[in-house]
C-alpha atoms as a PDB file:
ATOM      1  CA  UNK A   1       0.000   0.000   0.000  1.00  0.00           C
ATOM      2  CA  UNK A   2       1.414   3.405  -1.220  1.00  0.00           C
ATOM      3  CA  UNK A   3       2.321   6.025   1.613  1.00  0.00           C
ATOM      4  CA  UNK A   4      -0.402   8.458   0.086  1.00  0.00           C
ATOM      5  CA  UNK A   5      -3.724   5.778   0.973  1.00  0.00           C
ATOM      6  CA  UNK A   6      -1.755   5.206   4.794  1.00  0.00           C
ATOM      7  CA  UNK A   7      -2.047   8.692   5.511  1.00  0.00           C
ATOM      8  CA  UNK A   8      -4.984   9.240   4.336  1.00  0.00           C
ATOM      9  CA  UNK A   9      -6.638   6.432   6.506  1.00  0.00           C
ATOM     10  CA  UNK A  10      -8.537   7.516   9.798  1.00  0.00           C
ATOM     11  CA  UNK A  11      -9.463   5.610  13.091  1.00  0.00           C
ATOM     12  CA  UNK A  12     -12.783   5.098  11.044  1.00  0.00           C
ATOM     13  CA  UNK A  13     -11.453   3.028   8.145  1.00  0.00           C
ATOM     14  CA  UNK A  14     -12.119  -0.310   8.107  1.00  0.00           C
ATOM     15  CA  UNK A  15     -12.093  -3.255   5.833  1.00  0.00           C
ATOM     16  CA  UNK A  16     -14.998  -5.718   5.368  1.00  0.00           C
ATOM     17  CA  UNK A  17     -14.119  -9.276   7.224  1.00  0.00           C
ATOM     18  CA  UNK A  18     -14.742 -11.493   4.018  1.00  0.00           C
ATOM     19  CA  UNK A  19     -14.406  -9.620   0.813  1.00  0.00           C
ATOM     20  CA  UNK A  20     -11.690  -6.882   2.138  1.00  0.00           C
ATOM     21  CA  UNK A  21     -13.602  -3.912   0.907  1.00  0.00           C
ATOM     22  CA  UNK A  22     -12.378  -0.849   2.489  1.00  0.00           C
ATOM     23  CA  UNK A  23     -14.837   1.540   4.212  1.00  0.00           C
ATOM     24  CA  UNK A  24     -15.093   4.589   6.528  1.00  0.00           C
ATOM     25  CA  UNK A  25     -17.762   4.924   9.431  1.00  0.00           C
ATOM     26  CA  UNK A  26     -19.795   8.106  10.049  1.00  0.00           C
ATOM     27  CA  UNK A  27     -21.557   5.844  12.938  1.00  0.00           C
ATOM     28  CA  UNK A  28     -21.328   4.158  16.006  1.00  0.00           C
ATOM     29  CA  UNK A  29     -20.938   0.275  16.250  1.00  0.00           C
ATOM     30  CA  UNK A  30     -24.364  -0.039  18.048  1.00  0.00           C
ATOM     31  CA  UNK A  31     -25.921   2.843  15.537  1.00  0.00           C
ATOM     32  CA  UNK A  32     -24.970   0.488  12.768  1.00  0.00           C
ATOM     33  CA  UNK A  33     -26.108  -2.965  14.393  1.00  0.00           C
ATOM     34  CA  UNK A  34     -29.628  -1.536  15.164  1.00  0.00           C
ATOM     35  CA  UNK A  35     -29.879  -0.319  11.758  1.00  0.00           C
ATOM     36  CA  UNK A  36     -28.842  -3.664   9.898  1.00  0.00           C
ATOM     37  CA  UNK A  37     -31.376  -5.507  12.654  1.00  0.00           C
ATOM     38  CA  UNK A  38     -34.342  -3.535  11.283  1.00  0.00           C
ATOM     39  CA  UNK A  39     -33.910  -4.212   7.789  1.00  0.00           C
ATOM     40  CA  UNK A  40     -36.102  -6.405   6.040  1.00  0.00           C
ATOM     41  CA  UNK A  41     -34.927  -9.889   5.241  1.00  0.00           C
ATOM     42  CA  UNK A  42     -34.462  -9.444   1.642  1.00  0.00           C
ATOM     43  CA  UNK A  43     -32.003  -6.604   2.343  1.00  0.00           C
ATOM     44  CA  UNK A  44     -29.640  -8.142   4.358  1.00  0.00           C
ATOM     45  CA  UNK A  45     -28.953 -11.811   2.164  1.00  0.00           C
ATOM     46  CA  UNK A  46     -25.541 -10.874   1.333  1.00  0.00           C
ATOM     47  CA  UNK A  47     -23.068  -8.915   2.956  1.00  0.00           C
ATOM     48  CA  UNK A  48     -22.860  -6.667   0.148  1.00  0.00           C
ATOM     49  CA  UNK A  49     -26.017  -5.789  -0.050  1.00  0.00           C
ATOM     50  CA  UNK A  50     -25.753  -5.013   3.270  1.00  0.00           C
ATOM     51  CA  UNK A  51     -22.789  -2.362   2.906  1.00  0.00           C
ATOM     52  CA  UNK A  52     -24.871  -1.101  -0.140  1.00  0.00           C
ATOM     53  CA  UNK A  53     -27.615  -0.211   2.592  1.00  0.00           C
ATOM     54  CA  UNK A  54     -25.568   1.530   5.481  1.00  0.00           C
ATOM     55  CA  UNK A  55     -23.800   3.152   2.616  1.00  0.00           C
ATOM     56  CA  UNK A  56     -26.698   4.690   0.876  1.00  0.00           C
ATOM     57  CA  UNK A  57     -28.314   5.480   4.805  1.00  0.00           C
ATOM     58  CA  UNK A  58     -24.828   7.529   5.486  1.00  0.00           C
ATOM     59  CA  UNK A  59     -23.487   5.470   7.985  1.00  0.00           C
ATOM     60  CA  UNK A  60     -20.542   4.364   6.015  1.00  0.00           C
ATOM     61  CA  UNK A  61     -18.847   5.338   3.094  1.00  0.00           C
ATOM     62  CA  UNK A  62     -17.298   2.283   0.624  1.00  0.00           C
ATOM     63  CA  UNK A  63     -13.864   3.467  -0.413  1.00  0.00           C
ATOM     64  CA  UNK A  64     -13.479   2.389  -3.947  1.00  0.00           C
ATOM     65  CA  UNK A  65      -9.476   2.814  -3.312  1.00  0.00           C
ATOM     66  CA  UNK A  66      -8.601  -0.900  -4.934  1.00  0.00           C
ATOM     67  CA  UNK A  67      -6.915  -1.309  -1.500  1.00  0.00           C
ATOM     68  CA  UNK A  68      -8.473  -4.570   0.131  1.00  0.00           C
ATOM     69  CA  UNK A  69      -7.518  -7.382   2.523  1.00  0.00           C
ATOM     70  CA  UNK A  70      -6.894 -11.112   2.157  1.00  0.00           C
ATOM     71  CA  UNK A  71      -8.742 -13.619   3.714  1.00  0.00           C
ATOM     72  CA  UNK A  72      -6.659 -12.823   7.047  1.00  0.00           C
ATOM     73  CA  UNK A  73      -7.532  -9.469   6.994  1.00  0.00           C
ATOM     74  CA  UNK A  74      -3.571  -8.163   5.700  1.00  0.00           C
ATOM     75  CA  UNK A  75      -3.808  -4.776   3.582  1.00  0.00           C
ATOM     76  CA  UNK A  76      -3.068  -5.698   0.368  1.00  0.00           C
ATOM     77  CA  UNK A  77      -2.101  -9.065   1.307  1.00  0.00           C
ATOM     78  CA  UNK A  78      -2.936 -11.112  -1.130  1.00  0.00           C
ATOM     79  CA  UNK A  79      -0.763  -9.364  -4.065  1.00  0.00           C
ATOM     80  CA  UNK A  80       2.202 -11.713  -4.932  1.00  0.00           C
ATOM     81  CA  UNK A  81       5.391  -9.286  -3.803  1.00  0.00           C
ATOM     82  CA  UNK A  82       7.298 -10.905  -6.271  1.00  0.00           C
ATOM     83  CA  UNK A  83       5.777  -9.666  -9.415  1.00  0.00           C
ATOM     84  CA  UNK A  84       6.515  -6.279  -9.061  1.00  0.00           C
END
């Protein structure tokens, strides 16, 4: 990951468990969990659907930065080093 995208990172970025997408918060934790406990059924069958919904409700922003995690949550992790 470049220099630029580390400093431009806040205690409020996160990346998504299983799929690595990067996102920012403009919520609490327990803001967030009521919200994704009152939606419907239909809106919360995949995780990205999900992010779709507390994005478009404000609570988080998606950072399309094509920065993501591996499947053990290291930035960038699973680019092979050696082809660069």
């Amino acid at each position: 990951m470049s220099e630029e995208i580390r400093t431009q990172e806040t205690a409020d970025d996160h990346f998504v468990k299983h799929g690595g997408v990067h996102f920012r918060t403009h919520a609490s934790p327990q803001e967030i969990n009521n919200f994704i406990r009152k939606l419907p059924a239909g809106k919360r069958d995949s995780l990205f659907e999900v992010l779709d919904q507390l994005d478009q409700a404000g609570m988080i922003s998606v950072i399309n930065d094509h920065v993501f995690t591996d499947g053990d949550g290291v930035i960038a992790g699973g680019e092979d080093q050696s082809l660069r």
